[in-house]
Protein backbone atom coordinates (compact mmCIF):
# COMPACT_ATOMS: atom_id res chain seq x y z
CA UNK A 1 -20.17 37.69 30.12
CA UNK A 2 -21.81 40.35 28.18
CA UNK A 3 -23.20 40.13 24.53
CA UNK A 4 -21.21 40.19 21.82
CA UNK A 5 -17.86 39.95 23.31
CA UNK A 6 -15.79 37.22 23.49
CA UNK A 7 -12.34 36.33 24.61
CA UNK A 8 -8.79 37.31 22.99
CA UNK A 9 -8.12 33.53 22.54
CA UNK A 10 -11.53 32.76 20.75
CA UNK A 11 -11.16 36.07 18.97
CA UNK A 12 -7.67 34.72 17.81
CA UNK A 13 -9.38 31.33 16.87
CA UNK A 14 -12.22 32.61 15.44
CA UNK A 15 -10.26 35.50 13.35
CA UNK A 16 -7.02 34.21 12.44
CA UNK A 17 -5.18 36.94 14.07
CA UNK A 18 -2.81 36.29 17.18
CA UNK A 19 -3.49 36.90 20.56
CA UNK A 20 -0.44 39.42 21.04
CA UNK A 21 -1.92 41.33 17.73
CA UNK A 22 -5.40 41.68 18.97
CA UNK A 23 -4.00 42.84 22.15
CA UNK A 24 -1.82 45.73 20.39
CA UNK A 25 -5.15 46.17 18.33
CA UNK A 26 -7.23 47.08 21.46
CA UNK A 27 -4.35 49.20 23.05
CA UNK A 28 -4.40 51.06 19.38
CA UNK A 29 -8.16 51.37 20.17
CA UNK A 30 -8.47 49.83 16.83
CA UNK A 31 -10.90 48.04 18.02
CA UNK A 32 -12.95 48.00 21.11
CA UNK A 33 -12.89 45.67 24.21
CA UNK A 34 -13.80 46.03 27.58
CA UNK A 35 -11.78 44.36 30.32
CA UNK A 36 -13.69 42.04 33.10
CA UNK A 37 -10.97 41.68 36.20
CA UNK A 38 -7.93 40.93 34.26
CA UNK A 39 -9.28 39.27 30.99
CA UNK A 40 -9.56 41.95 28.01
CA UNK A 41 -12.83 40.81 25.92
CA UNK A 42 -12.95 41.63 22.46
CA UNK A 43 -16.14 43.24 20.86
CA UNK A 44 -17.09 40.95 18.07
CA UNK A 45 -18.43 43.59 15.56
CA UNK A 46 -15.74 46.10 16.39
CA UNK A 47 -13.05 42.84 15.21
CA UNK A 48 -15.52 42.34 12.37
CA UNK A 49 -15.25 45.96 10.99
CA UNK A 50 -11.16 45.65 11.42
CA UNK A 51 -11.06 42.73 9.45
CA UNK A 52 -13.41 43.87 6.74
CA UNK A 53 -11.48 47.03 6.07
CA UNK A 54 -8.40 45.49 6.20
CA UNK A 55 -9.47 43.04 3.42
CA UNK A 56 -10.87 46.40 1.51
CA UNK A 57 -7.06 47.97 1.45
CA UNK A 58 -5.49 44.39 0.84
CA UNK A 59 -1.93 44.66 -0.25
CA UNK A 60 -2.35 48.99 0.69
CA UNK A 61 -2.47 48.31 4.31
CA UNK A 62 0.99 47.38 4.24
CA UNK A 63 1.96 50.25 1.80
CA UNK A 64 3.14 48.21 -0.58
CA UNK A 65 1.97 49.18 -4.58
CA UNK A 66 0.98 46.96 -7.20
CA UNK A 67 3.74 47.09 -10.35
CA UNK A 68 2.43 49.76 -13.38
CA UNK A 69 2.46 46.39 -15.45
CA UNK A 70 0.25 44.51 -12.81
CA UNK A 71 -3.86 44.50 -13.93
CA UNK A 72 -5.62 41.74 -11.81
């Protein structure tokens, strides 16, 4: 296989995310993948951008606010 991909089962292992999620994540074109036959492979540094700017919005990604009484 090619460099820097790797399957949506290691991705899932290796990320923490489920397989169905990365899946809905590459249809999104959230991230990128290419597909080889019928197995979708999962760019590594395209899942490693997701997952860093997800964990940049925290809580916002979800639109959910911290309280006006809530400092951290």
């Amino acid at each position: 296989m090619s460099e820097g991909f790797i399957s949506v089962r290691e991705a899932s292992e290796r990320f923490g995310y489920s397989g169905a999620h990365i899946r809905e994540l590459l249809a999104s074109k959230k991230i990128e993948g290419q597909k080889f036959a019928n197995i979708w492979m999962v760019d590594v540094a395209s899942l490693e951008r997701y997952r860093a700017a997800m964990e940049r919005l925290g809580k916002r990604k979800h639109g959910l606010r911290s309280k006006a009484g809530d400092h951290v």
